[in-house]
Protein backbone atom coordinates (compact mmCIF):
# COMPACT_ATOMS: atom_id res chain seq x y z
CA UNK A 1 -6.04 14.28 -56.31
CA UNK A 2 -6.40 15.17 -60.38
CA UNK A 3 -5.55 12.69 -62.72
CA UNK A 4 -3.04 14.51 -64.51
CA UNK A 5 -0.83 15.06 -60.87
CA UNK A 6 -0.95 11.17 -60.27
CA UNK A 7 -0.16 10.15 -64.16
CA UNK A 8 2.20 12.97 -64.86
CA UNK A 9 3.58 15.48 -62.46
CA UNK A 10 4.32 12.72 -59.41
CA UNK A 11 6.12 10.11 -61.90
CA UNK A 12 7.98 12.43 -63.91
CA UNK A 13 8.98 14.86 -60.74
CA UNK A 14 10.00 11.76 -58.78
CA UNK A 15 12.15 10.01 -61.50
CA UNK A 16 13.67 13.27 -62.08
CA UNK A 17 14.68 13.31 -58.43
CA UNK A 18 15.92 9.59 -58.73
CA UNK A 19 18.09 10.33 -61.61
CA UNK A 20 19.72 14.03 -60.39
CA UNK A 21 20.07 12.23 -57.03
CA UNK A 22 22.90 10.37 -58.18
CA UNK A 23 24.18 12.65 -60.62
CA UNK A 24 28.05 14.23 -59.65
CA UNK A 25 29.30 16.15 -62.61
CA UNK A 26 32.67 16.58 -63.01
CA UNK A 27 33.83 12.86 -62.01
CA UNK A 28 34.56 10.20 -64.39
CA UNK A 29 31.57 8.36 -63.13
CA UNK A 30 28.92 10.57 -62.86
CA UNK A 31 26.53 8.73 -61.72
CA UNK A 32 26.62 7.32 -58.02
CA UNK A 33 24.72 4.26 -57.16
CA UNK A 34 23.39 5.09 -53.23
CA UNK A 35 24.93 2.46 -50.45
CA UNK A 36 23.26 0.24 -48.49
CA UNK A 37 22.54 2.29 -45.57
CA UNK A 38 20.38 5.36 -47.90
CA UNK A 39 18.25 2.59 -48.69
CA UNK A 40 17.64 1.82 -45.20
CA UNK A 41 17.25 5.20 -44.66
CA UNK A 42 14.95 5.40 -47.51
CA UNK A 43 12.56 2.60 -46.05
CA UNK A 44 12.61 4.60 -42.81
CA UNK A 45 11.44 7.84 -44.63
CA UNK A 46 8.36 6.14 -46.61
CA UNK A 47 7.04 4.51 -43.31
CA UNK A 48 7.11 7.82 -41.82
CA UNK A 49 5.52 9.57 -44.91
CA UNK A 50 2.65 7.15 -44.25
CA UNK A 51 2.08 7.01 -40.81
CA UNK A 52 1.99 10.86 -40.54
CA UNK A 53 -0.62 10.66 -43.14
CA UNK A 54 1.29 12.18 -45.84
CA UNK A 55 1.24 9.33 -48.18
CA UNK A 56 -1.79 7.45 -48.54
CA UNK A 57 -0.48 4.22 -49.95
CA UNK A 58 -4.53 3.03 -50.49
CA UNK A 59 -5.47 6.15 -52.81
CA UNK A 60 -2.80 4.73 -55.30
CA UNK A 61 -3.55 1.10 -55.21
CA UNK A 62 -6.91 -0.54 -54.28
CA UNK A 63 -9.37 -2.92 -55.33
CA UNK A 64 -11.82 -0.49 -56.64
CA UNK A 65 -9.38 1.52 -58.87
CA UNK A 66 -8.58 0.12 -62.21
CA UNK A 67 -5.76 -2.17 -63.34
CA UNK A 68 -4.57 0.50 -65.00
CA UNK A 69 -5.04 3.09 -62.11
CA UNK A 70 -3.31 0.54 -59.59
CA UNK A 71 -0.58 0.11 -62.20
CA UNK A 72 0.22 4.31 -62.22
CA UNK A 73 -0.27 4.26 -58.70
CA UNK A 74 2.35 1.43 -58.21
CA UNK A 75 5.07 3.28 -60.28
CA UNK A 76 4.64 6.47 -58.19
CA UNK A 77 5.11 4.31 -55.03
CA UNK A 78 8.11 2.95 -56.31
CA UNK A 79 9.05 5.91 -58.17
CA UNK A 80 8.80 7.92 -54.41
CA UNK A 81 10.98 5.03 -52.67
CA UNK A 82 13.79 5.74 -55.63
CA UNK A 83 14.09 9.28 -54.97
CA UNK A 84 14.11 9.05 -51.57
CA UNK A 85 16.75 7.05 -51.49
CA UNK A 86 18.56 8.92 -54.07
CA UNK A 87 18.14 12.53 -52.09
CA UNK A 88 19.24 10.52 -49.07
CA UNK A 89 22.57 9.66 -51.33
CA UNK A 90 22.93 13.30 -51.84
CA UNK A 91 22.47 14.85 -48.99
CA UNK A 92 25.34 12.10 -47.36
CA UNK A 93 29.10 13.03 -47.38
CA UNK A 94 30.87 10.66 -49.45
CA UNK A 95 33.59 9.81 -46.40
CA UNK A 96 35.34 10.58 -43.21
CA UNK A 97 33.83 11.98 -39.76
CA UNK A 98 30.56 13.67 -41.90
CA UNK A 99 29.62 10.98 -43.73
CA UNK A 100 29.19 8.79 -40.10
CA UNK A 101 27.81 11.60 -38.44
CA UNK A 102 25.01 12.34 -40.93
CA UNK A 103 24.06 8.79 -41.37
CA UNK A 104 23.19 8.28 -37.68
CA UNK A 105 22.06 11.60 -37.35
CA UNK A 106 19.67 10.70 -39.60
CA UNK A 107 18.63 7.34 -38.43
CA UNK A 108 18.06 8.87 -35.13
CA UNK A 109 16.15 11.49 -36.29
CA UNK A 110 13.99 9.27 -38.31
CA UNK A 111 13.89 6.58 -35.81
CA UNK A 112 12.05 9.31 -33.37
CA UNK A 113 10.13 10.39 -36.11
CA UNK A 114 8.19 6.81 -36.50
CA UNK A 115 7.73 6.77 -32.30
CA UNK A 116 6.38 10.07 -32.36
CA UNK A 117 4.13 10.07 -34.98
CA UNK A 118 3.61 13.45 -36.22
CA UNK A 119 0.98 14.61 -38.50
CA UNK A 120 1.45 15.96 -42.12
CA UNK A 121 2.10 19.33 -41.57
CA UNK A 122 4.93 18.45 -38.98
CA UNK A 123 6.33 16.39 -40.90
CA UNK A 124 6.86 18.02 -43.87
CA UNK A 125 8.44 20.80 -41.90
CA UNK A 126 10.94 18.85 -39.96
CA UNK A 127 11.79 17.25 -43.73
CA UNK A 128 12.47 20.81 -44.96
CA UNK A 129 14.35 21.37 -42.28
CA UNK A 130 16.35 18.40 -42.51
CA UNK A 131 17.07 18.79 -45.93
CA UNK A 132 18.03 22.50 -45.95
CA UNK A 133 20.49 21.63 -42.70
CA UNK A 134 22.13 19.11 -44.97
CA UNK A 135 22.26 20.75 -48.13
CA UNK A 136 23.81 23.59 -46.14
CA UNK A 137 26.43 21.16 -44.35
CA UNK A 138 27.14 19.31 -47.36
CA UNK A 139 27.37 21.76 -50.51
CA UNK A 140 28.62 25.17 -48.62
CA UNK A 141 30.56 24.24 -45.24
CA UNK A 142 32.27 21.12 -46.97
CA UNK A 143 32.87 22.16 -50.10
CA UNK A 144 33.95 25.43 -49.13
CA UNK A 145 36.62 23.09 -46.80
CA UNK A 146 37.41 21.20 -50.05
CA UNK A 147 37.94 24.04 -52.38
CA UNK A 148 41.51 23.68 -53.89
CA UNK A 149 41.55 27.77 -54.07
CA UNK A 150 40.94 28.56 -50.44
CA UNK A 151 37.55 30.43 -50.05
CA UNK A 152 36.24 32.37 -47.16
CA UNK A 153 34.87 29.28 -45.42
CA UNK A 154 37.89 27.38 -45.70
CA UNK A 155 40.02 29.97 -43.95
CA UNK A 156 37.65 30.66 -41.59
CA UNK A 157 37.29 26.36 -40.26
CA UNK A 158 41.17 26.37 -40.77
CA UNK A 159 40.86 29.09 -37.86
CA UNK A 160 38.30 27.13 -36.18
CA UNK A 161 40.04 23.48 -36.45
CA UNK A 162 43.35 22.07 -36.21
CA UNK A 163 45.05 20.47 -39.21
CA UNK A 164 44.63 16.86 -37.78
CA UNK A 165 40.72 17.70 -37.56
CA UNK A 166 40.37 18.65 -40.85
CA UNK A 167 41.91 15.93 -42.39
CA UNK A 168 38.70 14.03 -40.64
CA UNK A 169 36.44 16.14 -42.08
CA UNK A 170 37.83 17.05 -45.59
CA UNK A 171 35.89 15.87 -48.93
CA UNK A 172 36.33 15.56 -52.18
CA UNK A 173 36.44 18.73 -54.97
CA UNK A 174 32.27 19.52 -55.84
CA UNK A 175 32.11 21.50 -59.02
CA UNK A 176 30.03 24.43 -59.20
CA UNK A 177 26.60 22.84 -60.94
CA UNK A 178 26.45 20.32 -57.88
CA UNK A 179 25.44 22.61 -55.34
CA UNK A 180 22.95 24.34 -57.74
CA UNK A 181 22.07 20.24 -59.06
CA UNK A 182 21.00 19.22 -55.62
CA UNK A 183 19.35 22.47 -54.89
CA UNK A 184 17.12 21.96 -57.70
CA UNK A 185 16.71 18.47 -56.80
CA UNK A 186 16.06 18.96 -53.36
CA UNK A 187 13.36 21.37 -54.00
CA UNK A 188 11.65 19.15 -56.72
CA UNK A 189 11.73 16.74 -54.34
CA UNK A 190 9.73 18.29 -51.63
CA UNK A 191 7.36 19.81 -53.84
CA UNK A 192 6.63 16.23 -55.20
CA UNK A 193 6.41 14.85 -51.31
CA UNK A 194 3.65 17.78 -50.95
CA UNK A 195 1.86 16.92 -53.51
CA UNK A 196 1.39 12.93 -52.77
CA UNK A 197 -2.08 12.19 -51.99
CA UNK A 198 -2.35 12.20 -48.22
CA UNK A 199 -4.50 10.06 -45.58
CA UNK A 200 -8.19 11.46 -45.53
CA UNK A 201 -9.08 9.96 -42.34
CA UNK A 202 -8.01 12.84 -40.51
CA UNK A 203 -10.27 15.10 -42.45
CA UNK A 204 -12.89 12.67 -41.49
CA UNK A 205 -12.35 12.92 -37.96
CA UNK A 206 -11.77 16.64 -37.10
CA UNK A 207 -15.79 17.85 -37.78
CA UNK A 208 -16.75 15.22 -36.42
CA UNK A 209 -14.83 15.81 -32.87
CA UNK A 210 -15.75 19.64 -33.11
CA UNK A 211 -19.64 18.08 -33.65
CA UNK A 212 -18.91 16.10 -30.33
CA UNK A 213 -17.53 19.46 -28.35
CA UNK A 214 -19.90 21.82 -29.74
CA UNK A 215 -22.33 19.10 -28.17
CA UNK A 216 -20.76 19.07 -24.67
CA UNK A 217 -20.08 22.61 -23.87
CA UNK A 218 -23.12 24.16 -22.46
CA UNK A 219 -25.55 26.78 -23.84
CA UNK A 220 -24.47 30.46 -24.47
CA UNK A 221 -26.16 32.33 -21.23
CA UNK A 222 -26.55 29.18 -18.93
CA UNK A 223 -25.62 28.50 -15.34
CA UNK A 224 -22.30 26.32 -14.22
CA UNK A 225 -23.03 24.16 -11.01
């Protein structure tokens, strides 16, 4: 990893994903601190970042970098736990049925992620996936439910759902920069995830099992018994 991604690009992408996290324009606090249960969340996400190999927690601090180095290293550690938590806080409905469903869909999801241990690549699919299904659930089917006006979507899950079920569903008013906001977010934030340094054990391993089958298979023209 260059020395400019680890000093610059991951601390400033990261803390820019902390702070937008929490942003909500348009209400008189606009800035949301996340609950409890997105930090938990949050812890749950970095454990599986590093057991897939996607964050390599020793290329940021360890005894042979510098104090300096291990300093850096240490803010974009704690700079990645921030914004993960914060995206987890955006991605979350604020109340009702969503807001329960989401959270232990999540914790499920991520639960079966740390059992299953997927690789890199894996994981950082399933992540985009999770994120875009949210994003989608949260910023166009809810707040097309919540729009005062009466949209296309709303008219179209008032045909779908009775009035008693959308009352258990129903959020409040998003403005039109939130949805853009989190997009922007969102994307910044797995772009940053991508480029954290990952585990280079694996790359260690893979020649040296193809060495070890290349060995065992026999010669090109010989006999099977």
């Amino acid at each position: 990893m260059s020395p400019r991604r680890e000093a610059v690009f991951l601390p400033l992408a990261l803390l820019t994903v902390a702070l937008f996290g929490g942003l909500e324009p348009g209400r008189a606090a606009p800035f949301t601190a996340p609950p409890l249960f997105a930090l938990v969340l949050a812890v749950m996400l970095f454990a599986a970042l590093v057991r897939s190999g996607a964050l390599a927690p020793e290329r940021l601090v360890h005894d042979s970098r510098t104090s300096l180095a291990n300093a850096n290293g240490a803010v974009v550690m704690l700079a990645l736990f921030g914004a993960s938590t914060q995206v987890v806080n955006l991605l979350t409905p604020r109340s009702g049925l969503p807001l329960v469903a989401v959270n232990a869909f999540l914790f499920v999801l991520l639960l079966n992620t740390l059992v299953a241990a997927p690789d890199r690549v894996r994981l950082l699919r399933s992540l985009m996936v999770i994120c875009g299904s949210a994003f989608v659930l949260k910023f166009v089917i809810l707040a097309g439910l919540s729009d005062p006006e009466g949209g296309r979507t709303k008219r179209v899950l008032v045909a779908l759902f009775d009035a008693a079920t959308l009352g258990t569903i129903a959020q409040d008013p998003l403005t039109d920069i939130a949805g853009y906001l989190a997009f922007f977010t969102i994307v910044l934030y797995l772009v940053a995830v991508a480029a954290l340094p990952r585990a280079t054990y694996a790359l260690a391993v893979t020649p040296r099992l193809n060495a070890q089958l290349t060995q065992s298979l026999p010669p090109e023209g010989g006999s099977h018994r």
